[in-house]
PDB file of N, CA and C in Angstrom:
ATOM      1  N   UNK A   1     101.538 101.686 107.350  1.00  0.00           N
ATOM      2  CA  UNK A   1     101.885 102.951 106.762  1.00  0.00           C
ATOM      3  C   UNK A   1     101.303 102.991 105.354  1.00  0.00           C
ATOM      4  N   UNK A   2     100.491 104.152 105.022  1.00  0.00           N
ATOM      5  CA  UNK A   2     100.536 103.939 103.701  1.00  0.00           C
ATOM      6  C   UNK A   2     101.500 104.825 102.629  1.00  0.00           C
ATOM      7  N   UNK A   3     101.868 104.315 101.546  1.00  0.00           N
ATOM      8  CA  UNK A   3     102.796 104.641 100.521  1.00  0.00           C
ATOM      9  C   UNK A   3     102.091 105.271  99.220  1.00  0.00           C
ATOM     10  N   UNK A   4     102.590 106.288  98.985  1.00  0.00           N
ATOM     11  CA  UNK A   4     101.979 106.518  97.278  1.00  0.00           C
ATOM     12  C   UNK A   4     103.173 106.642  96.389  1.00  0.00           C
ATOM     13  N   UNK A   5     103.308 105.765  95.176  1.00  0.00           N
ATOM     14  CA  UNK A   5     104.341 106.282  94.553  1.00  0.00           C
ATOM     15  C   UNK A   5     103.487 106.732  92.859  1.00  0.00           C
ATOM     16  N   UNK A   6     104.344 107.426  92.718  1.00  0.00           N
ATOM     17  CA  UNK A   6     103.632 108.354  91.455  1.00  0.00           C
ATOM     18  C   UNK A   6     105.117 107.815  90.917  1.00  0.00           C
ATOM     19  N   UNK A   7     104.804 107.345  89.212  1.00  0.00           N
ATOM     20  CA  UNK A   7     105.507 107.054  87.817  1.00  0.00           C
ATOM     21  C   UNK A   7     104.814 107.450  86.630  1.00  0.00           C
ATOM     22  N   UNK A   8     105.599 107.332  86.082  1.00  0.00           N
ATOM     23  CA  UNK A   8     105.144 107.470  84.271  1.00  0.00           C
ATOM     24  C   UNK A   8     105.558 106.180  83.442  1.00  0.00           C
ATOM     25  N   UNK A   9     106.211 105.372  84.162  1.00  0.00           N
ATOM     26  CA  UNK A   9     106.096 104.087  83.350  1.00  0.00           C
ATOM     27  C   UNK A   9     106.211 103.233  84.346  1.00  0.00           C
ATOM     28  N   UNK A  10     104.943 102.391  84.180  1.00  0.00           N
ATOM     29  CA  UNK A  10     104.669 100.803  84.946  1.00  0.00           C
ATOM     30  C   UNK A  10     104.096 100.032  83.934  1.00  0.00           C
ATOM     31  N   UNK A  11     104.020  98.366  84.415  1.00  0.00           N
ATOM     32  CA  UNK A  11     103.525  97.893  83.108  1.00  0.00           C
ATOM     33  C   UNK A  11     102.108  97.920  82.910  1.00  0.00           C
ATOM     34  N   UNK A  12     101.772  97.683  81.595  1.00  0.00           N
ATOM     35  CA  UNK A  12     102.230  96.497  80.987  1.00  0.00           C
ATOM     36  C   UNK A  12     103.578  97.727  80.375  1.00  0.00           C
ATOM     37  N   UNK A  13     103.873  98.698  80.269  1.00  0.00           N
ATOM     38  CA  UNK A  13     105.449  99.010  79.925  1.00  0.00           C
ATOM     39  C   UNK A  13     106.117  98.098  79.730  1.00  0.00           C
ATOM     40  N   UNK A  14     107.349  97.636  78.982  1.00  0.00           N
ATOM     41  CA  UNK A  14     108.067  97.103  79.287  1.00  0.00           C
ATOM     42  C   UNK A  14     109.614  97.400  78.981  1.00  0.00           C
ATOM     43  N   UNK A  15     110.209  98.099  80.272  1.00  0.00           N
ATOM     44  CA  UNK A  15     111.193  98.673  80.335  1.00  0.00           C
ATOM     45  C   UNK A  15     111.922  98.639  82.225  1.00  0.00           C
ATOM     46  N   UNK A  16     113.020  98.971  82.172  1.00  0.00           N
ATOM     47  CA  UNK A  16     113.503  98.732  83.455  1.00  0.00           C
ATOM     48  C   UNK A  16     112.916  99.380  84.557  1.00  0.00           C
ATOM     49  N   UNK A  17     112.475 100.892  84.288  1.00  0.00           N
ATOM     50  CA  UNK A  17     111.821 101.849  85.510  1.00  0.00           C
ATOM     51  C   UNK A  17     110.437 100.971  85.715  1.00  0.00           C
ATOM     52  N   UNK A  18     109.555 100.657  84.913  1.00  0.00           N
ATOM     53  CA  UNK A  18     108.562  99.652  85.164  1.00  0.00           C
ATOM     54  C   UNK A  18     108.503  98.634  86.121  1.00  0.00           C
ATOM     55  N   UNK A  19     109.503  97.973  85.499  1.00  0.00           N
ATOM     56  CA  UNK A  19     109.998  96.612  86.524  1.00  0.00           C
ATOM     57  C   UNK A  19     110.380  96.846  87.435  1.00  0.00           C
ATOM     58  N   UNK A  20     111.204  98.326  87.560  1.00  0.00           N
ATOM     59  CA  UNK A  20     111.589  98.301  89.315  1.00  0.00           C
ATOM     60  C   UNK A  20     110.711  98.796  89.572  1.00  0.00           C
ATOM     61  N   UNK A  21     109.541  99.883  89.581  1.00  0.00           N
ATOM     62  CA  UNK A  21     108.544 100.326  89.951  1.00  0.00           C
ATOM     63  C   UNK A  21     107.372  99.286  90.170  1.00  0.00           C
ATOM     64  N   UNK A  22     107.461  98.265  89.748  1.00  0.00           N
ATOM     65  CA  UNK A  22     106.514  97.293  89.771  1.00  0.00           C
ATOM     66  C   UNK A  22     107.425  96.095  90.975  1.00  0.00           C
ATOM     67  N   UNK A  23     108.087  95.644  91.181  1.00  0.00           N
ATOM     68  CA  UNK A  23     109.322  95.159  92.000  1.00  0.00           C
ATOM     69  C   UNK A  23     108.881  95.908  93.644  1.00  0.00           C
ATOM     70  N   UNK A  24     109.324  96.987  93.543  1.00  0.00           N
ATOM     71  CA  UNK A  24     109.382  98.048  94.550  1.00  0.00           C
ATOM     72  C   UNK A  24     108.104  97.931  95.641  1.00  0.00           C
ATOM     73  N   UNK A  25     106.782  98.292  94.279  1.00  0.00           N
ATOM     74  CA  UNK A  25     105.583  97.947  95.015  1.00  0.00           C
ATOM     75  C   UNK A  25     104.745  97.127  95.575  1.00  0.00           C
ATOM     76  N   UNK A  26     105.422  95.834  94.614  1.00  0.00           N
ATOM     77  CA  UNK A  26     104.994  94.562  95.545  1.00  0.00           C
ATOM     78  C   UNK A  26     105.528  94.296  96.516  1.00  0.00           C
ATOM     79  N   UNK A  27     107.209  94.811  96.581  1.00  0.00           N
ATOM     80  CA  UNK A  27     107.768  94.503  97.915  1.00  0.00           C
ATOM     81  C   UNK A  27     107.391  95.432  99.204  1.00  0.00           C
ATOM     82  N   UNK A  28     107.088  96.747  99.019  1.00  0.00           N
ATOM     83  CA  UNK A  28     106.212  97.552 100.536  1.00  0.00           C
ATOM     84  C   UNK A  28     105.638  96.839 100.412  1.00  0.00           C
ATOM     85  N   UNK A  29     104.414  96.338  99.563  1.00  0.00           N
ATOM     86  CA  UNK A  29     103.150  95.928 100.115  1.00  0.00           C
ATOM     87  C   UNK A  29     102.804  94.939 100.582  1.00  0.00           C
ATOM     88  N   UNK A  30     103.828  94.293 101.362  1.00  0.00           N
ATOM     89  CA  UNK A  30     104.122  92.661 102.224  1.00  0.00           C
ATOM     90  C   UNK A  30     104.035  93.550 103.507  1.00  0.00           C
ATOM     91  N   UNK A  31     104.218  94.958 104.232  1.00  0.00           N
ATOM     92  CA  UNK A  31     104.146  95.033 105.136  1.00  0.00           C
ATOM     93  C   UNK A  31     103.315  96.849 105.406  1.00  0.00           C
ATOM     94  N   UNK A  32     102.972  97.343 103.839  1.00  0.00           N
ATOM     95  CA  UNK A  32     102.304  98.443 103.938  1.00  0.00           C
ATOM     96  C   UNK A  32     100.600  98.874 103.046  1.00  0.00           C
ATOM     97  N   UNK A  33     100.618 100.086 103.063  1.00  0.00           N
ATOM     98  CA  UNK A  33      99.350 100.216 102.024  1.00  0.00           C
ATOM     99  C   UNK A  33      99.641 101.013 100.876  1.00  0.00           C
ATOM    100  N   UNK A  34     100.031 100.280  99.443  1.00  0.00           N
ATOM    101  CA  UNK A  34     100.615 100.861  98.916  1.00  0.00           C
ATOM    102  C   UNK A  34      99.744 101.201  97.461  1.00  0.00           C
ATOM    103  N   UNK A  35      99.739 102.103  96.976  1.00  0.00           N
ATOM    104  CA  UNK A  35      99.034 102.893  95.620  1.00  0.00           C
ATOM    105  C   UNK A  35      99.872 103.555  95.248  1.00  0.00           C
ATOM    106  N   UNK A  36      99.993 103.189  93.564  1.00  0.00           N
ATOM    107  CA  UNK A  36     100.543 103.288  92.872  1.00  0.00           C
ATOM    108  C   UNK A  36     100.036 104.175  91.543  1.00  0.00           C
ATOM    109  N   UNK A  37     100.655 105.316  91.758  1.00  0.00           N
ATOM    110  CA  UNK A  37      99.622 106.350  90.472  1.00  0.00           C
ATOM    111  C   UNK A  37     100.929 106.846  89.103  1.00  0.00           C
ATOM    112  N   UNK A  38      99.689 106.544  87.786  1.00  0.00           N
ATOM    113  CA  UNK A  38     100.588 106.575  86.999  1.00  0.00           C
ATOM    114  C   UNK A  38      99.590 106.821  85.869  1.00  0.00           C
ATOM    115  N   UNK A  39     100.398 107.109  84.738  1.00  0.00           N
ATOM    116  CA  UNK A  39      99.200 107.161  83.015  1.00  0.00           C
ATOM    117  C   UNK A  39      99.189 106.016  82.529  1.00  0.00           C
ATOM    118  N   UNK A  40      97.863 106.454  81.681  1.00  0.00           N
ATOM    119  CA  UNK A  40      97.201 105.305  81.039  1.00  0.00           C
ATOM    120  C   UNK A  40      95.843 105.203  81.197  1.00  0.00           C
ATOM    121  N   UNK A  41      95.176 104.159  80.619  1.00  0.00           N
ATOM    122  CA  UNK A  41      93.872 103.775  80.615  1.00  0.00           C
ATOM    123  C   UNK A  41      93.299 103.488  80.900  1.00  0.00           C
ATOM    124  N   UNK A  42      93.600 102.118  81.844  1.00  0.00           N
ATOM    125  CA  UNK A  42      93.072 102.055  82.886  1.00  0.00           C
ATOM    126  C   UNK A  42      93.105 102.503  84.314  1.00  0.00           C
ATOM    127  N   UNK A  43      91.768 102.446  84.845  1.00  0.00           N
ATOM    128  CA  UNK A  43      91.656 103.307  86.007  1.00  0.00           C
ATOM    129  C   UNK A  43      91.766 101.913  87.338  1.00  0.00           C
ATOM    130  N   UNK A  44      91.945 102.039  88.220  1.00  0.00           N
ATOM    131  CA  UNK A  44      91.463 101.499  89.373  1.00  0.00           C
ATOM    132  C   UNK A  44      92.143 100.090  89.190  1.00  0.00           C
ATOM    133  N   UNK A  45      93.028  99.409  88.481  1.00  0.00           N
ATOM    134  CA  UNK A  45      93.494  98.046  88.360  1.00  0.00           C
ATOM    135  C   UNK A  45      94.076  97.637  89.566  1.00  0.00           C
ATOM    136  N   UNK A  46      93.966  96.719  90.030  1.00  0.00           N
ATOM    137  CA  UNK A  46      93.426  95.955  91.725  1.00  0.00           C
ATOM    138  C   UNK A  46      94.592  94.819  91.476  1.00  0.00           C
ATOM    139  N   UNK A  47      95.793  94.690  92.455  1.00  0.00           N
ATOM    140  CA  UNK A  47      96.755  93.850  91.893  1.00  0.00           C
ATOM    141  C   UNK A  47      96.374  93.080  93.594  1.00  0.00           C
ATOM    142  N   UNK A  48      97.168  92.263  94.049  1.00  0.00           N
ATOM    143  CA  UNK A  48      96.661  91.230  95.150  1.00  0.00           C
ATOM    144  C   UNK A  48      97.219  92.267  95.956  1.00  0.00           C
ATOM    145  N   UNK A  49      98.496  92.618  96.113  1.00  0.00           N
ATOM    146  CA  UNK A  49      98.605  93.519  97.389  1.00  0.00           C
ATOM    147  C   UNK A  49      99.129  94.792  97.390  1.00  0.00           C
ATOM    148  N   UNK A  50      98.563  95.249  96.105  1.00  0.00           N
ATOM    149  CA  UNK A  50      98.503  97.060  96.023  1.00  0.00           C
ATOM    150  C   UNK A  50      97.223  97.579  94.422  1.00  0.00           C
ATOM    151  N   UNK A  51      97.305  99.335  94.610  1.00  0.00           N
ATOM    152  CA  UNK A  51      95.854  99.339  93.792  1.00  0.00           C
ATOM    153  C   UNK A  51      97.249 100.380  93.052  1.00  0.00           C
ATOM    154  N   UNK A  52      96.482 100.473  91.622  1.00  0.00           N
ATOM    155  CA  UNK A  52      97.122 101.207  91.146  1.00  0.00           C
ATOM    156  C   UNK A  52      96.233 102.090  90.689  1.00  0.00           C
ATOM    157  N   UNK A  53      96.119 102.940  89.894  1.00  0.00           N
ATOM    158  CA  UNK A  53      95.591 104.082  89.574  1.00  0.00           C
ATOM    159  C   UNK A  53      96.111 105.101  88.413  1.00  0.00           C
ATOM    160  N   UNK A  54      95.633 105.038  86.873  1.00  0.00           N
ATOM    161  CA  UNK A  54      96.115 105.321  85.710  1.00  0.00           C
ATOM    162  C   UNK A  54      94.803 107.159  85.363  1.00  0.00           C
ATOM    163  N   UNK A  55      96.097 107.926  85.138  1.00  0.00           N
ATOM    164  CA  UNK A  55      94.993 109.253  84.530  1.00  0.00           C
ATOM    165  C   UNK A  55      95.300 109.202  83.484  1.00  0.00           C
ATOM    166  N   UNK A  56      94.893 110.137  82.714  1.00  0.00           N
ATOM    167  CA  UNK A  56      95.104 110.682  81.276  1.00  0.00           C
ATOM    168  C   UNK A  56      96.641 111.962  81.773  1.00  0.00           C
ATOM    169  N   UNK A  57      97.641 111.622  80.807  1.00  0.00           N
ATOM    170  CA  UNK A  57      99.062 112.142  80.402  1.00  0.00           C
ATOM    171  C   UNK A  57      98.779 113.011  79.179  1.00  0.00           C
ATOM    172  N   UNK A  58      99.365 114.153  79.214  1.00  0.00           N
ATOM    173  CA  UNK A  58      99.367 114.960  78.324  1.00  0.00           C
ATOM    174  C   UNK A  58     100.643 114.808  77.787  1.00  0.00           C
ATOM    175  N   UNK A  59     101.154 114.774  76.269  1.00  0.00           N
ATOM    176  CA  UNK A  59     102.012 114.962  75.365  1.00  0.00           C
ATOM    177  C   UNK A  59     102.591 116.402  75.245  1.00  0.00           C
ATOM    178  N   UNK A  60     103.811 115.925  75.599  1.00  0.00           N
ATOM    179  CA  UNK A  60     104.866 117.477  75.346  1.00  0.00           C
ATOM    180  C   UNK A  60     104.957 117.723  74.406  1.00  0.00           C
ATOM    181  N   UNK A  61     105.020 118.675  73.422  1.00  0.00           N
ATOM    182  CA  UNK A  61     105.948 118.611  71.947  1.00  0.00           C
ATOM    183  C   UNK A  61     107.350 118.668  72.386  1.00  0.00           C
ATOM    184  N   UNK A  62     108.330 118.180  70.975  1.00  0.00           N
ATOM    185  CA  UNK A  62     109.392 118.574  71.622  1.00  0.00           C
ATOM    186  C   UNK A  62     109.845 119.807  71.346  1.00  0.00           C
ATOM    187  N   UNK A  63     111.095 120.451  71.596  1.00  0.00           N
ATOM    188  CA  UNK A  63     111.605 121.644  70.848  1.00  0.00           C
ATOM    189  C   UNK A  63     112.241 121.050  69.338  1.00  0.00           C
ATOM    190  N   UNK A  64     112.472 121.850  68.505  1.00  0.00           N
ATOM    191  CA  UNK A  64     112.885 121.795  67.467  1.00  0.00           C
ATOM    192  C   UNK A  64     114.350 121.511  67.236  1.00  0.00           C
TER     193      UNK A  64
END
């Protein structure tokens, strides 16, 4: 099966949604095809048993 999960924070992040998002995807990918899309800089980073995939994030302002 393949899986896509879309985040806004994976690492190198280092925060809890990361870690479980990073957790999560190594664990499908013992029995699926899993890509992982998220921001940042790098593009195409190749982990042993899933690909991830970083775009450019646009900045909200906040309200006042």
């Amino acid at each position: 099966m393949k899986i896509a999960i879309f985040t806004d924070s994976f690492p190198p992040a280092v925060d809890g949604v990361a870690y479980y998002t990073f957790q999560l995807a190594n664990w499908m990918s013992k029995e699926n095809e899993v890509y992982v899309f998220t921001m940042g800089k790098e593009n195409g980073w190749k982990r042993e048993n899933f690909e991830v995939y970083r775009f450019k994030g646009n900045v909200l302002r906040t309200y006042p």
